[in-house]
Protein backbone atom coordinates (compact mmCIF):
# COMPACT_ATOMS: atom_id res chain seq x y z
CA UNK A 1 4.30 -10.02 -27.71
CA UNK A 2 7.34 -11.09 -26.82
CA UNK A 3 8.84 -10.89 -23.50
CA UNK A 4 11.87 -8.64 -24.86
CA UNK A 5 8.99 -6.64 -26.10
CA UNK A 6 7.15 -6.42 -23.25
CA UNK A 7 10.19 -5.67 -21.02
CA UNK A 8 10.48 -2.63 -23.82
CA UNK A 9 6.89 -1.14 -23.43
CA UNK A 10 7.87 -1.11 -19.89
CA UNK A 11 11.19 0.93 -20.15
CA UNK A 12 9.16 3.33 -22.17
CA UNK A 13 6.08 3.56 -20.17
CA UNK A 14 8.49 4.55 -17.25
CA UNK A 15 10.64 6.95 -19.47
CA UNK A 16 7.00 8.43 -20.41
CA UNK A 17 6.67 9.08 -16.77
CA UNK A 18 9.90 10.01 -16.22
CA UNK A 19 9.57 12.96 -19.03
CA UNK A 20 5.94 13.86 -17.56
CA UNK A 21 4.31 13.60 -20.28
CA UNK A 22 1.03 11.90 -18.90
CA UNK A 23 -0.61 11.75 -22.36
CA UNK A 24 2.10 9.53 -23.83
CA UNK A 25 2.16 7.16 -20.44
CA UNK A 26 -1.72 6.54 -20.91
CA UNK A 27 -1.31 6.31 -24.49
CA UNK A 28 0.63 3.21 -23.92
CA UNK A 29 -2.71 1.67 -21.49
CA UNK A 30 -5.73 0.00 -22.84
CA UNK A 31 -9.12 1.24 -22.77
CA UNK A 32 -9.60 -0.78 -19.88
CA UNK A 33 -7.03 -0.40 -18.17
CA UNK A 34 -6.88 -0.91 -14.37
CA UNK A 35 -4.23 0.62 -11.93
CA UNK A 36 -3.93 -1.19 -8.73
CA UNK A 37 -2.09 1.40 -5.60
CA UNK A 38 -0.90 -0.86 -2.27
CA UNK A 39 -2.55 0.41 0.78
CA UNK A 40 -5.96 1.11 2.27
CA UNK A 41 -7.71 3.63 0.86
CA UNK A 42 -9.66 4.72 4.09
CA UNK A 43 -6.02 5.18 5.46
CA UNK A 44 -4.40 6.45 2.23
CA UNK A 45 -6.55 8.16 -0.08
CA UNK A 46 -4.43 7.67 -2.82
CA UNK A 47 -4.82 3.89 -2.49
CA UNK A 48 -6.84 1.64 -4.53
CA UNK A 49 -8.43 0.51 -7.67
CA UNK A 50 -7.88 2.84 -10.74
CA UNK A 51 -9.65 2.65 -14.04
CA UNK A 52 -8.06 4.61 -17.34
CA UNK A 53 -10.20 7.90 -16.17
CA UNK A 54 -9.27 7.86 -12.78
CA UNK A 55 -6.09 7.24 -13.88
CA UNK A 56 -5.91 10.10 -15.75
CA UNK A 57 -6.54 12.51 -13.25
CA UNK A 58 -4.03 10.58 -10.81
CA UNK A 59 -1.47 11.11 -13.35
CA UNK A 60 -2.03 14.81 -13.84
CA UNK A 61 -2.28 15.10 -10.09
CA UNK A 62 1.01 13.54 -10.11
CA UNK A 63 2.97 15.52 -12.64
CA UNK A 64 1.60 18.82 -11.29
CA UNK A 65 2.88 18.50 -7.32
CA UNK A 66 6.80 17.45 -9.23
CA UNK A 67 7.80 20.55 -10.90
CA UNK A 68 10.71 18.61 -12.42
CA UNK A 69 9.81 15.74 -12.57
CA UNK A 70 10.37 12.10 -11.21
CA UNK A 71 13.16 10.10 -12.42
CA UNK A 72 12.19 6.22 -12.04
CA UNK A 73 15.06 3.89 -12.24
CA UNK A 74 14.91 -0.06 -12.91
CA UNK A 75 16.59 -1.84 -10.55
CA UNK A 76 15.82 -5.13 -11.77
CA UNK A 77 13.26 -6.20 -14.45
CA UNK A 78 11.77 -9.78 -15.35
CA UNK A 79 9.08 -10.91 -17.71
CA UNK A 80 7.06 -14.05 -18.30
CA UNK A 81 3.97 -14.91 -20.71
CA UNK A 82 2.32 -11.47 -20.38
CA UNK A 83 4.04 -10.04 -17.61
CA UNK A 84 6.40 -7.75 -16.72
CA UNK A 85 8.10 -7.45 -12.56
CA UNK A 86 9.90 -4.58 -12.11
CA UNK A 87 11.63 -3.10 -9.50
CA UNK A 88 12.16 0.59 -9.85
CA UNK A 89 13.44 3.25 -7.40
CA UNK A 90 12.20 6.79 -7.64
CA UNK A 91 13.30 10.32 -6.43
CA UNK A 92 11.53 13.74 -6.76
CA UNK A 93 11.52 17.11 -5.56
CA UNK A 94 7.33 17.81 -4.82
CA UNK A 95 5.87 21.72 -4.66
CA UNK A 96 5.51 21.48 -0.97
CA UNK A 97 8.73 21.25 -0.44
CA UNK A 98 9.35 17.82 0.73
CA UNK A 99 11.39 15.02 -1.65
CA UNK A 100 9.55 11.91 -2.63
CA UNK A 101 12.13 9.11 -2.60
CA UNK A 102 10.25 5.56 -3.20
CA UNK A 103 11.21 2.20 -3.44
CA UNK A 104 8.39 0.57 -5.98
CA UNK A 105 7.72 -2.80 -7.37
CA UNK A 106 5.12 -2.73 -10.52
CA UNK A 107 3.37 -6.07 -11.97
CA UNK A 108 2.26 -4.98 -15.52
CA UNK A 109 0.08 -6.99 -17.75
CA UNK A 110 0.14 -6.28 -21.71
CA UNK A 111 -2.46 -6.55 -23.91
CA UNK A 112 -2.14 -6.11 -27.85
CA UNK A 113 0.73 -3.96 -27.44
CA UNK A 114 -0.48 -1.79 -24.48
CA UNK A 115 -0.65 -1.86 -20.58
CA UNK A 116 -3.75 -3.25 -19.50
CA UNK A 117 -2.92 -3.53 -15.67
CA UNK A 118 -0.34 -2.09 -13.25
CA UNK A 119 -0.17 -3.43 -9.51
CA UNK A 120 1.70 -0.51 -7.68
CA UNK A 121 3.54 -1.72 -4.59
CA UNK A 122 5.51 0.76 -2.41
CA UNK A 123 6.00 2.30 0.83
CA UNK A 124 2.68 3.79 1.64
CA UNK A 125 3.72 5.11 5.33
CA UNK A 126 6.38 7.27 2.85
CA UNK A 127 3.30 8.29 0.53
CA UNK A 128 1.40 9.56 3.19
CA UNK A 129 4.74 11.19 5.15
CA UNK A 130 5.40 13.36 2.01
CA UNK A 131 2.03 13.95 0.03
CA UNK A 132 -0.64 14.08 2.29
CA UNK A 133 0.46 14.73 5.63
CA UNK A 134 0.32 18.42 6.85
């Protein structure tokens, strides 16, 4: 693909997530798909290696604790050969009360017309602050 084209499945696979619909975002992932979270998982349990199963259930996780939803904006985009840099800020209002408002940077590798990695980069003390801490 092109790297207009990948820069598209990008934008969509973010508007996927920005709609909630989990099905469509992993749709748009390969089989084998891997999903890459900053941080150390012993420290963050979110953290860590995903495959498309895993990432399933991270996803629905995800989309349940945001009862309306995240809204991802690109802040700046850039592709090369099979890859696509983005860097995305996101805000959202989470059951518990608290607001998730992240500053991310995804790496996503296409494949055949589908994501077949993501490498997650954000601010993990912020992950922890508003989803896990009690």
């Amino acid at each position: 693909m092109s790297a207009a084209a990948n820069k598209q499945l990008a934008c969509d696979f973010l508007e996927r997530l920005n709609a909630s619909d989990a099905a469509g975002a992993l749709a748009m992932m390969t089989d084998d798909v891997t999903w890459w979270i900053a941080g150390k998982p012993d420290l963050l349990p979110v953290a860590g290696t995903y495959n498309k199963q895993q990432a399933t259930q991270l996803l629905h996780n995800l989309v349940s604790q945001l009862p309306n939803g995240i809204k991802m904006t690109v802040k700046s985009m850039m592709a090369e050969d099979d890859r696509v840099a983005l860097e995305v800020e996101g805000t959202g209002a989470l059951r518990n009360g608290r607001v998730y408002d992240q500053q991310y940077h995804f790496l996503l590798t296409m494949r055949d017309g589908k994501i077949s990695a993501i490498k997650e980069y954000l601010d993990t003390q912020h992950v922890y602050a508003v989803w896990i801490q009690q």
